[in-house]
PDB file of N, CA and C in Angstrom:
ATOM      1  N   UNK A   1      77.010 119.297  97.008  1.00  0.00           N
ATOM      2  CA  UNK A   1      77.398 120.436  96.230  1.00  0.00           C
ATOM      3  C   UNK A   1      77.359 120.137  94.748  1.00  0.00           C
ATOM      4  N   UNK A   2      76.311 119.151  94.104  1.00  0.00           N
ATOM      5  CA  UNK A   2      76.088 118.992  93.076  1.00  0.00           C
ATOM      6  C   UNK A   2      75.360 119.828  92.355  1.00  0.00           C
ATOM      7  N   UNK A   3      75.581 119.851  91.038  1.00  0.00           N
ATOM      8  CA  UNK A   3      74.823 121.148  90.323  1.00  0.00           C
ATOM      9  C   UNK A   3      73.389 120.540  90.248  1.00  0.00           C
ATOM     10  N   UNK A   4      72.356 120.951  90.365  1.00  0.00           N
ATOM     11  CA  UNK A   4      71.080 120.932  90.561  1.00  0.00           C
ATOM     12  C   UNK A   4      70.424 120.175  89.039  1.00  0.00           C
ATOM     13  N   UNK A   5      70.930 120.300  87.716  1.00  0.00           N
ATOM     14  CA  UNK A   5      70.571 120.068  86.725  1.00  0.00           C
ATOM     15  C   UNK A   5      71.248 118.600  86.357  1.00  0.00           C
ATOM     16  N   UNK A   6      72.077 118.386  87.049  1.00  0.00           N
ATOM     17  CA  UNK A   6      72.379 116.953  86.998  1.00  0.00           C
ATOM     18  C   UNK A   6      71.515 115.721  87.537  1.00  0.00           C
ATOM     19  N   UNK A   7      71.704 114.419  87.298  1.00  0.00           N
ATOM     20  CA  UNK A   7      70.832 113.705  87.696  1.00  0.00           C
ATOM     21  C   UNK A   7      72.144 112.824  88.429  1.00  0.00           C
ATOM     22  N   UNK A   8      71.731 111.804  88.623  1.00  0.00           N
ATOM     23  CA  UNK A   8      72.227 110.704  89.357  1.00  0.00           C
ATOM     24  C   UNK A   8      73.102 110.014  88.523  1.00  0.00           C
ATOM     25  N   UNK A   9      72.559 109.330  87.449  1.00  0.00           N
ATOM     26  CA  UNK A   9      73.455 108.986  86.845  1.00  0.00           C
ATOM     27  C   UNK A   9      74.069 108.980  85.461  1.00  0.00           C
ATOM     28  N   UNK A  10      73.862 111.255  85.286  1.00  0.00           N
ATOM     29  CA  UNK A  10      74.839 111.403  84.348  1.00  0.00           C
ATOM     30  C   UNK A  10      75.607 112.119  84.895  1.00  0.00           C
ATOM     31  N   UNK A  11      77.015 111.648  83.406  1.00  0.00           N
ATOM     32  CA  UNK A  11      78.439 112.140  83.423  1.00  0.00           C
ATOM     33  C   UNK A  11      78.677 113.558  83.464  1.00  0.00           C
ATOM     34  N   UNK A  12      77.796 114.079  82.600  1.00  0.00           N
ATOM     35  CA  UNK A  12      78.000 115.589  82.260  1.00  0.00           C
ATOM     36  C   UNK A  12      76.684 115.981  81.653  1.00  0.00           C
ATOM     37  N   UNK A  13      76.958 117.124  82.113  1.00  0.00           N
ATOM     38  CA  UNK A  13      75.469 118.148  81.382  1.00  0.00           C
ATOM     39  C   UNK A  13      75.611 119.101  80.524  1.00  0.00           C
ATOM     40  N   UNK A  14      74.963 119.043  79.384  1.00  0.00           N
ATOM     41  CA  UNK A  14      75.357 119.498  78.134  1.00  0.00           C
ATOM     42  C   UNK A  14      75.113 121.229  78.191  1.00  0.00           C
ATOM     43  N   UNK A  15      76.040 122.144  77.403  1.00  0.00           N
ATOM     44  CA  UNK A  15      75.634 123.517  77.957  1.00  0.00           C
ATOM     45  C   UNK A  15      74.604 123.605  76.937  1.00  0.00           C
ATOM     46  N   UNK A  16      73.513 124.882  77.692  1.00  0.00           N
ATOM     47  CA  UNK A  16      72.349 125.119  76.628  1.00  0.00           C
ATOM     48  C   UNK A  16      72.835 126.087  75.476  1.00  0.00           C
ATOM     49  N   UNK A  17      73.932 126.974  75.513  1.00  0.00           N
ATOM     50  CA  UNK A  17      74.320 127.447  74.529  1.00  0.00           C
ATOM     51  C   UNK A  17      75.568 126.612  73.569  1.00  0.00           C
ATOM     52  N   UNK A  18      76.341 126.381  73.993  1.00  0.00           N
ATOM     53  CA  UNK A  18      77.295 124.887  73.250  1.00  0.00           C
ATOM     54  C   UNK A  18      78.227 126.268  73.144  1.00  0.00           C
ATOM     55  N   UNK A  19      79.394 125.384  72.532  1.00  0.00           N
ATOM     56  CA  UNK A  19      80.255 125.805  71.936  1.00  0.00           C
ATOM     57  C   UNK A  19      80.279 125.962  70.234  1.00  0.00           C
ATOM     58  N   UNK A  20      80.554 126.940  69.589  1.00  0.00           N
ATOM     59  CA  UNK A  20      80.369 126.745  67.976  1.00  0.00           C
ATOM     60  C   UNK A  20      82.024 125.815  67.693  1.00  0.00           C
ATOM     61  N   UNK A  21      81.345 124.893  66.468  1.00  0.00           N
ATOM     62  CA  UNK A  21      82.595 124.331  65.980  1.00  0.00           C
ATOM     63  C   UNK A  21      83.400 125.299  65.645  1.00  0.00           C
ATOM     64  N   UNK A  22      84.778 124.363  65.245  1.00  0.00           N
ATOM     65  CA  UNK A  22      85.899 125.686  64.546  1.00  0.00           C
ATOM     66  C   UNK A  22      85.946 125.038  63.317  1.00  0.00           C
ATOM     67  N   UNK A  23      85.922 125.948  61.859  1.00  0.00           N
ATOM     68  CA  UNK A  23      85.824 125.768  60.604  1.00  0.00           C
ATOM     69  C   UNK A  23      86.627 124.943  60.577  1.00  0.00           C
ATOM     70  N   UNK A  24      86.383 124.509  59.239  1.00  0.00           N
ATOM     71  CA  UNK A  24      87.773 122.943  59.166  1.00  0.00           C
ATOM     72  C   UNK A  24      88.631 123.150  58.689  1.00  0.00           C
ATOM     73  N   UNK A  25      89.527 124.446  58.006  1.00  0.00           N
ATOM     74  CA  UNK A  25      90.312 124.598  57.736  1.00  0.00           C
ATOM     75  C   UNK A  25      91.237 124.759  58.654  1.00  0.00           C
ATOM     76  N   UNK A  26      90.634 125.573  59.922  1.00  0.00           N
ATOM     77  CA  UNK A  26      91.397 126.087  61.032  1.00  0.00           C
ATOM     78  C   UNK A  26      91.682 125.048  62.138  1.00  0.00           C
ATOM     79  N   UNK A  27      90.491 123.723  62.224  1.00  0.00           N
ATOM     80  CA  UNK A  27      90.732 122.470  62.579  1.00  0.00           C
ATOM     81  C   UNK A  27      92.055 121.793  62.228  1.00  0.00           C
ATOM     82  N   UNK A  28      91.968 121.716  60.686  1.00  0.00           N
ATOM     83  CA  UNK A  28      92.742 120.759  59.836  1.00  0.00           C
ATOM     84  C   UNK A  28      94.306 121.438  60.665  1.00  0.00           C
ATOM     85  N   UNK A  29      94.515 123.007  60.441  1.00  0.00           N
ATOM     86  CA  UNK A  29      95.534 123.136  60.716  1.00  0.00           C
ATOM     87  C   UNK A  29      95.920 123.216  62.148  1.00  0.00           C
ATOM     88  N   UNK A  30      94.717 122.956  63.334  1.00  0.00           N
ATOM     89  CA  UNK A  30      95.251 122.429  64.461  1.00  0.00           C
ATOM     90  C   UNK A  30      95.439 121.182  64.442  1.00  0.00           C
ATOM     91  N   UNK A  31      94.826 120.163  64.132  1.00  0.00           N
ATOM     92  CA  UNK A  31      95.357 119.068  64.202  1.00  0.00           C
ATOM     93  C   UNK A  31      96.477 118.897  63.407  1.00  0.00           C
ATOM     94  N   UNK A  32      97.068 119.421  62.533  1.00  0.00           N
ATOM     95  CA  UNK A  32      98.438 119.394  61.885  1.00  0.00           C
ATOM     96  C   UNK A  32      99.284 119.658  63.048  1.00  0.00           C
ATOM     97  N   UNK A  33      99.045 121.001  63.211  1.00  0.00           N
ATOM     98  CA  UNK A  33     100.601 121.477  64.443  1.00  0.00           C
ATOM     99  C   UNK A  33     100.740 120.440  65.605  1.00  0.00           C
ATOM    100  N   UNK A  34      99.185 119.770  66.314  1.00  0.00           N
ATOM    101  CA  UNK A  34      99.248 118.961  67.554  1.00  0.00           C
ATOM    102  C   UNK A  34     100.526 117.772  66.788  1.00  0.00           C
ATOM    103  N   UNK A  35      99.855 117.492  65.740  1.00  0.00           N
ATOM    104  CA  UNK A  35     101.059 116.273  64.944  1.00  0.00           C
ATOM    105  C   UNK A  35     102.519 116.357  65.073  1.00  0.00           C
ATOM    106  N   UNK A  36     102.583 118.203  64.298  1.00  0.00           N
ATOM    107  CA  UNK A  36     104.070 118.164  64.030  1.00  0.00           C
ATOM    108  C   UNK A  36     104.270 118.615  65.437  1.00  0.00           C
ATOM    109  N   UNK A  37     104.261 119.123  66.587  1.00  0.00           N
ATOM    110  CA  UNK A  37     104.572 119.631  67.770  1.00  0.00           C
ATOM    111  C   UNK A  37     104.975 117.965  68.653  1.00  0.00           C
ATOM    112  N   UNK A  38     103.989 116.986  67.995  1.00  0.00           N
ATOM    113  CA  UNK A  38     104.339 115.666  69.043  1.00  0.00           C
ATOM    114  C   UNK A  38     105.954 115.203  68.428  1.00  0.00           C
ATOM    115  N   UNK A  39     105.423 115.238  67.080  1.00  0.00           N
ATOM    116  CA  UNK A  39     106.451 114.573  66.798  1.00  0.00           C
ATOM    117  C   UNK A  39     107.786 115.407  67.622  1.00  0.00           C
ATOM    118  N   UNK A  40     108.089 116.749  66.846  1.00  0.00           N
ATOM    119  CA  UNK A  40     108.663 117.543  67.386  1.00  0.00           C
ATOM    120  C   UNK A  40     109.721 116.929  68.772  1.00  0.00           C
ATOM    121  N   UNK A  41     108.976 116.770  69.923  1.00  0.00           N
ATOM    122  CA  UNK A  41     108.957 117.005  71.049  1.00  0.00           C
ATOM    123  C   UNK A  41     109.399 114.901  71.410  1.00  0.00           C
ATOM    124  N   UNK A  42     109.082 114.050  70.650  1.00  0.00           N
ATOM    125  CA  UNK A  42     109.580 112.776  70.486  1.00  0.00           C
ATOM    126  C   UNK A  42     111.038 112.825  69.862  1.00  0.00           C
ATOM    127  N   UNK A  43     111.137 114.014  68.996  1.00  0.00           N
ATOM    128  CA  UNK A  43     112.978 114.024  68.553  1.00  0.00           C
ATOM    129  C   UNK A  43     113.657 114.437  69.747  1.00  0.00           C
ATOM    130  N   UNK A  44     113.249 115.741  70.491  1.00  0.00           N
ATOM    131  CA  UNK A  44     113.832 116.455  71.260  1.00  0.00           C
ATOM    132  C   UNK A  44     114.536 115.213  72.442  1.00  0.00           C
ATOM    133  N   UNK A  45     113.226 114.304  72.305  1.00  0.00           N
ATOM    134  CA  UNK A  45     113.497 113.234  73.615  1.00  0.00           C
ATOM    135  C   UNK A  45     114.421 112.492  73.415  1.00  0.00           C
ATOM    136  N   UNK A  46     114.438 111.871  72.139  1.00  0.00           N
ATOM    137  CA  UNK A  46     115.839 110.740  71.699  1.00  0.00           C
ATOM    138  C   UNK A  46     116.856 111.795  71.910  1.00  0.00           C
ATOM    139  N   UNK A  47     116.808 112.658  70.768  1.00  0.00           N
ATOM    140  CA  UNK A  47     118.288 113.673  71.076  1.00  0.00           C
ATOM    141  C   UNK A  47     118.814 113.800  72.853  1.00  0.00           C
ATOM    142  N   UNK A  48     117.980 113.844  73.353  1.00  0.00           N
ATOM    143  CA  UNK A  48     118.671 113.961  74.891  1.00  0.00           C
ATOM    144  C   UNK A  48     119.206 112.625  74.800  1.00  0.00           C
ATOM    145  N   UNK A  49     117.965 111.731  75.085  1.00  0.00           N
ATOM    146  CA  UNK A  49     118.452 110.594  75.288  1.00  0.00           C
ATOM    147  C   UNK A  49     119.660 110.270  74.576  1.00  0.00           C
ATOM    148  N   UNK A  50     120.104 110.181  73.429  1.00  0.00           N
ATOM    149  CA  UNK A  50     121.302 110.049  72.766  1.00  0.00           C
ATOM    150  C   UNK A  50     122.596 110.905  73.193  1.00  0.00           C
ATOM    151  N   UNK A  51     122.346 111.880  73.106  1.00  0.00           N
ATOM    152  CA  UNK A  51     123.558 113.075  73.816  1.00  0.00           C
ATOM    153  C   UNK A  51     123.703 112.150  75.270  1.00  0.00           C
ATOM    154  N   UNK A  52     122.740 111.923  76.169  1.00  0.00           N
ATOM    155  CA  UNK A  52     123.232 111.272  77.229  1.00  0.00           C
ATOM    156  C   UNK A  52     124.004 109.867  76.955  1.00  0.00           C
ATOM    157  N   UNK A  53     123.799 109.431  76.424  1.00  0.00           N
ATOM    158  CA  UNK A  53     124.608 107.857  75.978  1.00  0.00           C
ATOM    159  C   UNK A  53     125.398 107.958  75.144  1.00  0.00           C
ATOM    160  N   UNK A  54     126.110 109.217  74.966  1.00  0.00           N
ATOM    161  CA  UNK A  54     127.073 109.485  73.542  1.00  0.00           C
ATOM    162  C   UNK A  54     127.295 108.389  72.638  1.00  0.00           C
ATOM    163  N   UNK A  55     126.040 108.666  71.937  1.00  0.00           N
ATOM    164  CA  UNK A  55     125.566 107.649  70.664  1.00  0.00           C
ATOM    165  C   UNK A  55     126.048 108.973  69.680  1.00  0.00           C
ATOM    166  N   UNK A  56     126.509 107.618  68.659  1.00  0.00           N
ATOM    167  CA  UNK A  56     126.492 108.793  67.612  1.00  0.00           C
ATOM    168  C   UNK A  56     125.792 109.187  66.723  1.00  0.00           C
ATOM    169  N   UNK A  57     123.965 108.713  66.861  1.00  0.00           N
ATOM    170  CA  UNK A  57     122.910 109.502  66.641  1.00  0.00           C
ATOM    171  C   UNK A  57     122.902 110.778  66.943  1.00  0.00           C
ATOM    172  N   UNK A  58     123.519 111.319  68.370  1.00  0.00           N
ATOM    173  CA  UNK A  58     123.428 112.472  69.230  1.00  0.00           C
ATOM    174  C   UNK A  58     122.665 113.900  67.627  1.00  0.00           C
ATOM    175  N   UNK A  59     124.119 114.002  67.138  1.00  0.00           N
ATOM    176  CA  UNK A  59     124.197 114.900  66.459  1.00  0.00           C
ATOM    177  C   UNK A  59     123.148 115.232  65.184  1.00  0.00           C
ATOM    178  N   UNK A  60     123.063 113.706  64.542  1.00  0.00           N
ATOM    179  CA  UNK A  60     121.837 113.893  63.465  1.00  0.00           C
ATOM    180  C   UNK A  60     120.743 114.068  64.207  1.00  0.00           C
ATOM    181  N   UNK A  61     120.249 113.756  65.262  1.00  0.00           N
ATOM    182  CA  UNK A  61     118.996 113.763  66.034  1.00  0.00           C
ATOM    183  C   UNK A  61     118.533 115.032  66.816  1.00  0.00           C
ATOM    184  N   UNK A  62     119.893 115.822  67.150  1.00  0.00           N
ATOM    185  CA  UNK A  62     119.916 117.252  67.984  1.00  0.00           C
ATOM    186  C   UNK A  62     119.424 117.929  66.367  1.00  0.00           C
ATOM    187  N   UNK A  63     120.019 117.988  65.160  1.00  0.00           N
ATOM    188  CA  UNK A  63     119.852 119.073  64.032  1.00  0.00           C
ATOM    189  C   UNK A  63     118.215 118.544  63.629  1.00  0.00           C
ATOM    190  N   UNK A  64     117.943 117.415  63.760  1.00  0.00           N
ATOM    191  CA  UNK A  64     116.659 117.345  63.362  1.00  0.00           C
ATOM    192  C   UNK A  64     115.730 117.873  64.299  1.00  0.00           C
ATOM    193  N   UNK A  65     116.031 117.974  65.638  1.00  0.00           N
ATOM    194  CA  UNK A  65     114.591 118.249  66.403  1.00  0.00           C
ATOM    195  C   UNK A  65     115.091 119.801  66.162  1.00  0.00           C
ATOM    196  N   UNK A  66     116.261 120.627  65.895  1.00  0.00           N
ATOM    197  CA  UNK A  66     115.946 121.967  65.903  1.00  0.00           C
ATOM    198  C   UNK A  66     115.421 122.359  64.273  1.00  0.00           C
ATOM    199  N   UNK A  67     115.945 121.295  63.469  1.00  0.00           N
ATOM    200  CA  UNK A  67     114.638 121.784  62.207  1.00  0.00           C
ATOM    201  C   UNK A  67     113.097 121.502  62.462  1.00  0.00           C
ATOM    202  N   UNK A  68     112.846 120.680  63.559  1.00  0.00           N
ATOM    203  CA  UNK A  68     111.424 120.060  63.985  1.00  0.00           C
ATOM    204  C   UNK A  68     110.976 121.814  64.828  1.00  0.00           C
ATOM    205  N   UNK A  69     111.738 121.827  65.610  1.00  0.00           N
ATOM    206  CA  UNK A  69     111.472 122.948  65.996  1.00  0.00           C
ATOM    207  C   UNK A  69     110.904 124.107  65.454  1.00  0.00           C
ATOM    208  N   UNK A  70     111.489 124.842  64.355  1.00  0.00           N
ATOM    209  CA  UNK A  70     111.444 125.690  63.326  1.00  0.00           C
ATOM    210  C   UNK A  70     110.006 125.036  62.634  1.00  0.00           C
ATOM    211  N   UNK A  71     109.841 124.134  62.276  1.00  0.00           N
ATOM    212  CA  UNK A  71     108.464 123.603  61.364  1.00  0.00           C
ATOM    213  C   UNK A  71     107.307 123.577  62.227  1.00  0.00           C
ATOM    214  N   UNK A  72     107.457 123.448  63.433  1.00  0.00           N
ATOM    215  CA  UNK A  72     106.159 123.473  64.674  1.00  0.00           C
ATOM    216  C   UNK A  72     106.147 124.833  64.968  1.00  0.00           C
ATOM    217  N   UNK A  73     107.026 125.745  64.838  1.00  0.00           N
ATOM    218  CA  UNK A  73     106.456 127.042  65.194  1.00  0.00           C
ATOM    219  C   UNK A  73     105.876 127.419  64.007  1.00  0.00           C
ATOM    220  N   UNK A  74     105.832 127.274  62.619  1.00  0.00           N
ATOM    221  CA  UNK A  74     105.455 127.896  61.955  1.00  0.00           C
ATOM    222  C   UNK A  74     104.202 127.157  61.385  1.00  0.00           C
ATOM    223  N   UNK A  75     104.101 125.791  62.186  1.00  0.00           N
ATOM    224  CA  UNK A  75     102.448 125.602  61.928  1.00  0.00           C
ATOM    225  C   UNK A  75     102.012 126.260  62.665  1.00  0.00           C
ATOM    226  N   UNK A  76     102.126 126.164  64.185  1.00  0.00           N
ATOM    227  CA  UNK A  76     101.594 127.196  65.226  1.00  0.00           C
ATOM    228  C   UNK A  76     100.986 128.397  64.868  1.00  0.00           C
ATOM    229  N   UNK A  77     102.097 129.153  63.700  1.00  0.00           N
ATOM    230  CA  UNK A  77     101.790 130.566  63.363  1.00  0.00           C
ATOM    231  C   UNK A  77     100.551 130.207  62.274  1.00  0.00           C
ATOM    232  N   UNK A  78     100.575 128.955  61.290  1.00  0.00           N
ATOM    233  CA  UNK A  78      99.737 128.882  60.656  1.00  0.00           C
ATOM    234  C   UNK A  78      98.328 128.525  60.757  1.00  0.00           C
ATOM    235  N   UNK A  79      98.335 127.979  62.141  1.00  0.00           N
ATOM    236  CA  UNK A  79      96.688 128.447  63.039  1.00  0.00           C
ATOM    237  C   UNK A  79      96.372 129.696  63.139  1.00  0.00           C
ATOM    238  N   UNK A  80      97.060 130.536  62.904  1.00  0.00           N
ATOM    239  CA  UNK A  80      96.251 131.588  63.446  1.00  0.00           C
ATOM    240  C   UNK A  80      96.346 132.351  62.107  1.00  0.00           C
ATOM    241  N   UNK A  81      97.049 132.663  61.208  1.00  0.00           N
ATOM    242  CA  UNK A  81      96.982 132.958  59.942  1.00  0.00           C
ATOM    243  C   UNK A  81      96.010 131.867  59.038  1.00  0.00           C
ATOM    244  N   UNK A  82      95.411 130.937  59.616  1.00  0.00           N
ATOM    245  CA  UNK A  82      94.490 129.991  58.376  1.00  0.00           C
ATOM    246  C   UNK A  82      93.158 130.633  59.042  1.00  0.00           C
ATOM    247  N   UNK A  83      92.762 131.141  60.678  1.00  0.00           N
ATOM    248  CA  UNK A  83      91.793 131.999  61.333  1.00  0.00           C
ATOM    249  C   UNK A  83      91.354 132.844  60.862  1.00  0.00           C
ATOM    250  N   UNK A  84      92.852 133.591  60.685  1.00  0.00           N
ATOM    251  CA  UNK A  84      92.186 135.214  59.940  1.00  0.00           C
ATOM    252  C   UNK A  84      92.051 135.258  58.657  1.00  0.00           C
ATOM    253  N   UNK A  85      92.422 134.298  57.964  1.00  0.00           N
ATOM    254  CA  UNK A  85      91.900 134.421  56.448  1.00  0.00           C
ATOM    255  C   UNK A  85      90.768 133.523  56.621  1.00  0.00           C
ATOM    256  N   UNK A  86      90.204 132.760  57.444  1.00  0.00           N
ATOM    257  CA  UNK A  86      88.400 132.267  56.824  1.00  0.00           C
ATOM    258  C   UNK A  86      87.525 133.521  57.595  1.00  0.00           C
ATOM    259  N   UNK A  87      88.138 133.833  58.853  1.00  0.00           N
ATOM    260  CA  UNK A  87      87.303 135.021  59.225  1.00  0.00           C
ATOM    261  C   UNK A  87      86.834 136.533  57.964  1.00  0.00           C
ATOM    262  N   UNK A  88      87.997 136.390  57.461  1.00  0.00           N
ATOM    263  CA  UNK A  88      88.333 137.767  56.422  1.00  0.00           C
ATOM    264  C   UNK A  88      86.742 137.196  54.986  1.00  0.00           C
ATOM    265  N   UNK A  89      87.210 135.749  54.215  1.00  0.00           N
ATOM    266  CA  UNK A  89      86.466 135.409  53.406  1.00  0.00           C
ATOM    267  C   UNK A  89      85.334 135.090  53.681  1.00  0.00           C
ATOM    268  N   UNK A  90      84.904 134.730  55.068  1.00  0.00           N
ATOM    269  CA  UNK A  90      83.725 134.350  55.546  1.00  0.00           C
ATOM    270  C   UNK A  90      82.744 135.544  56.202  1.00  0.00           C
ATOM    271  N   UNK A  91      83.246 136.708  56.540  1.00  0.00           N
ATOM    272  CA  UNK A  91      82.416 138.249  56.997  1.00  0.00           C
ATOM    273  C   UNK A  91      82.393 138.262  58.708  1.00  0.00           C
ATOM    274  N   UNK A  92      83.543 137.238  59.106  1.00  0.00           N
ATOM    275  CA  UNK A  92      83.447 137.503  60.749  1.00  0.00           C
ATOM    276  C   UNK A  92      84.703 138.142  60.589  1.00  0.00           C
ATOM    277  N   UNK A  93      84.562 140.135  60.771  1.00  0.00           N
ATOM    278  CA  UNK A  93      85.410 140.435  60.510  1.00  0.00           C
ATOM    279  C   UNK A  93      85.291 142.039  61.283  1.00  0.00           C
ATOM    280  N   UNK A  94      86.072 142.411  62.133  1.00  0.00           N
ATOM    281  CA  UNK A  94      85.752 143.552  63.365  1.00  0.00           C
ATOM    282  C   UNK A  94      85.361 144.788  62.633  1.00  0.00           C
ATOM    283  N   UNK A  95      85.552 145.218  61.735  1.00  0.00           N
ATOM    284  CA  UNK A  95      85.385 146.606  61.268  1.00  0.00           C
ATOM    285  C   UNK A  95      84.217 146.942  60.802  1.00  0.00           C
ATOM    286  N   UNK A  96      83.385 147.413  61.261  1.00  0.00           N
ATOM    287  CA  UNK A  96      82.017 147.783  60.264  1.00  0.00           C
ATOM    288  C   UNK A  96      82.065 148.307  59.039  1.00  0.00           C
ATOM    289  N   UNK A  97      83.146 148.531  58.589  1.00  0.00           N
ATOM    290  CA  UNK A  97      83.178 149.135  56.771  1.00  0.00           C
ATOM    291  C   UNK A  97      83.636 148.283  56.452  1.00  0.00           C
ATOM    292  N   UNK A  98      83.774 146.865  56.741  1.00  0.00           N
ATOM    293  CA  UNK A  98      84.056 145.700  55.721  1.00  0.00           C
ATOM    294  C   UNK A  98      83.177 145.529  54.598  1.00  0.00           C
ATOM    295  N   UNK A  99      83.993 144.548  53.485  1.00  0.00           N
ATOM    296  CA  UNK A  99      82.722 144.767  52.416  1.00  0.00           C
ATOM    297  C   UNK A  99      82.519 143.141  52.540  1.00  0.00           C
ATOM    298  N   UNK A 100      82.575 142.646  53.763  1.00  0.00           N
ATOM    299  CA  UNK A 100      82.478 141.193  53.776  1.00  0.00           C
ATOM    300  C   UNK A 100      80.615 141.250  54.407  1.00  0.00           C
ATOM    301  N   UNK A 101      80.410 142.254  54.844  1.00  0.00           N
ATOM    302  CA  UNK A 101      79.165 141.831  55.546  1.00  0.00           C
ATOM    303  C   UNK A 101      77.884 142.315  55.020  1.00  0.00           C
ATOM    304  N   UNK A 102      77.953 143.065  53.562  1.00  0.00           N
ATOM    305  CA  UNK A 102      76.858 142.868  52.505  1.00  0.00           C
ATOM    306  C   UNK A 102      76.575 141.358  52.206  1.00  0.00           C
ATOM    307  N   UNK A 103      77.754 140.435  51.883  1.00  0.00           N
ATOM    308  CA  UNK A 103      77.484 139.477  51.160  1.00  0.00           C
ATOM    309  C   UNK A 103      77.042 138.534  52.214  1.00  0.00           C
ATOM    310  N   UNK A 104      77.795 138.689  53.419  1.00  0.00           N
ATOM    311  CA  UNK A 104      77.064 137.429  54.428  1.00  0.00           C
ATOM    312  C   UNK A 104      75.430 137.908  54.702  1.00  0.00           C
ATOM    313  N   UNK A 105      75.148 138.998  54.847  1.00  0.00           N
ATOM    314  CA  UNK A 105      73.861 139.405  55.152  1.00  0.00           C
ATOM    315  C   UNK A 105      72.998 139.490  53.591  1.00  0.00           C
ATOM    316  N   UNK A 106      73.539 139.395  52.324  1.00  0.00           N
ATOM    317  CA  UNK A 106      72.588 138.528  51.392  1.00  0.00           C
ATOM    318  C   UNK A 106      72.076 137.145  51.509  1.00  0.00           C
ATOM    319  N   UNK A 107      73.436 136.391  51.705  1.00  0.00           N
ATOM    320  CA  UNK A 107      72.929 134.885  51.661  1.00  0.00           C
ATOM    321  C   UNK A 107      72.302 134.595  53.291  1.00  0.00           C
ATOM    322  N   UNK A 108      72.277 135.450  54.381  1.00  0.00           N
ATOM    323  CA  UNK A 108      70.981 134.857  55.364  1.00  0.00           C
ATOM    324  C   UNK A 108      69.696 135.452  55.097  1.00  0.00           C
ATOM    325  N   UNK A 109      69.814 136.496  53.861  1.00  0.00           N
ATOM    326  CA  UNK A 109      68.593 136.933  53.810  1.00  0.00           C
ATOM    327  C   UNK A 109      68.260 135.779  52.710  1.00  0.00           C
ATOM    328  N   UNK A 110      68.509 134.975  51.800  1.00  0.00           N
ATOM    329  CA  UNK A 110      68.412 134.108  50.549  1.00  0.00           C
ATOM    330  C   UNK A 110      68.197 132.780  51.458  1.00  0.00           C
ATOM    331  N   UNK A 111      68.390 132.451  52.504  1.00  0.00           N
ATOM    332  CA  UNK A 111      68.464 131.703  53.339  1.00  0.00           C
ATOM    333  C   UNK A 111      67.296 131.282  53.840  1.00  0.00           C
ATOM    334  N   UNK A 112      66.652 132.894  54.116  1.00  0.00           N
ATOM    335  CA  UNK A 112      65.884 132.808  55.235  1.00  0.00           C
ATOM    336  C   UNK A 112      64.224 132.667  53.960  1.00  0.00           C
ATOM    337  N   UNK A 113      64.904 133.387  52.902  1.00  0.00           N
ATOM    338  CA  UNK A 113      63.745 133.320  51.975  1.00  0.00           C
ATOM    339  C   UNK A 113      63.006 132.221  51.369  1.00  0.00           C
ATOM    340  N   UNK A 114      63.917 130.910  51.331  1.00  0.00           N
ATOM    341  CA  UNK A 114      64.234 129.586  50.555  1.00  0.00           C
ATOM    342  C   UNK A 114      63.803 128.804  51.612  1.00  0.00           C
TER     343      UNK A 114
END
């Protein structure tokens, strides 16, 4: 039940259409949130762990993972707000009366001319 386009001894087969990268702004700010979300989620763990061993870390460590908390949701939100502003400046943008898609459709026509 092997896929037919595979061979013997490869790992994976590359798709013929691919995936498009994601701009690097919208990168940069996923790999930010994966950061602050780990970290995040490494406080949450001591804080238990501490509350369970009534250390008296408990308390500085519980207020920090709920400010960790608060800062990972709002990178979260800032993936998707850093999206819609390169979509907006860049002309990938749903409305056909945008005035973003004169200028992208100059520079592939300057593109295509050059």
């Amino acid at each position: 039940m092997e896929d037919e386009t595979r061979t013997a001894g490869q790992l994976w087969v590359e798709d013929a259409r691919g995936l498009r990268r994601m701009p690097d702004p919208v990168r940069n700010a996923a790999v930010r949130a994966v950061m602050i979300m780990s970290v995040t989620l490494i406080l949450a763990v001591v804080a238990f762990l501490t509350s369970v061993t009534s250390s008296w870390l408990a308390y500085p460590m519980t207020i920090a993972s709920v400010v960790a908390t608060v800062v990972a949701t709002w990178s979260v939100l800032d993936i998707w707000i850093t999206r819609q502003v390169w979509r907006q400046r860049n002309g990938v943008v749903s409305e056909p009366s945008s005035s973003a898609y004169p200028a992208r459709r100059e520079r592939v026509v300057e593109e295509q001319v050059a």
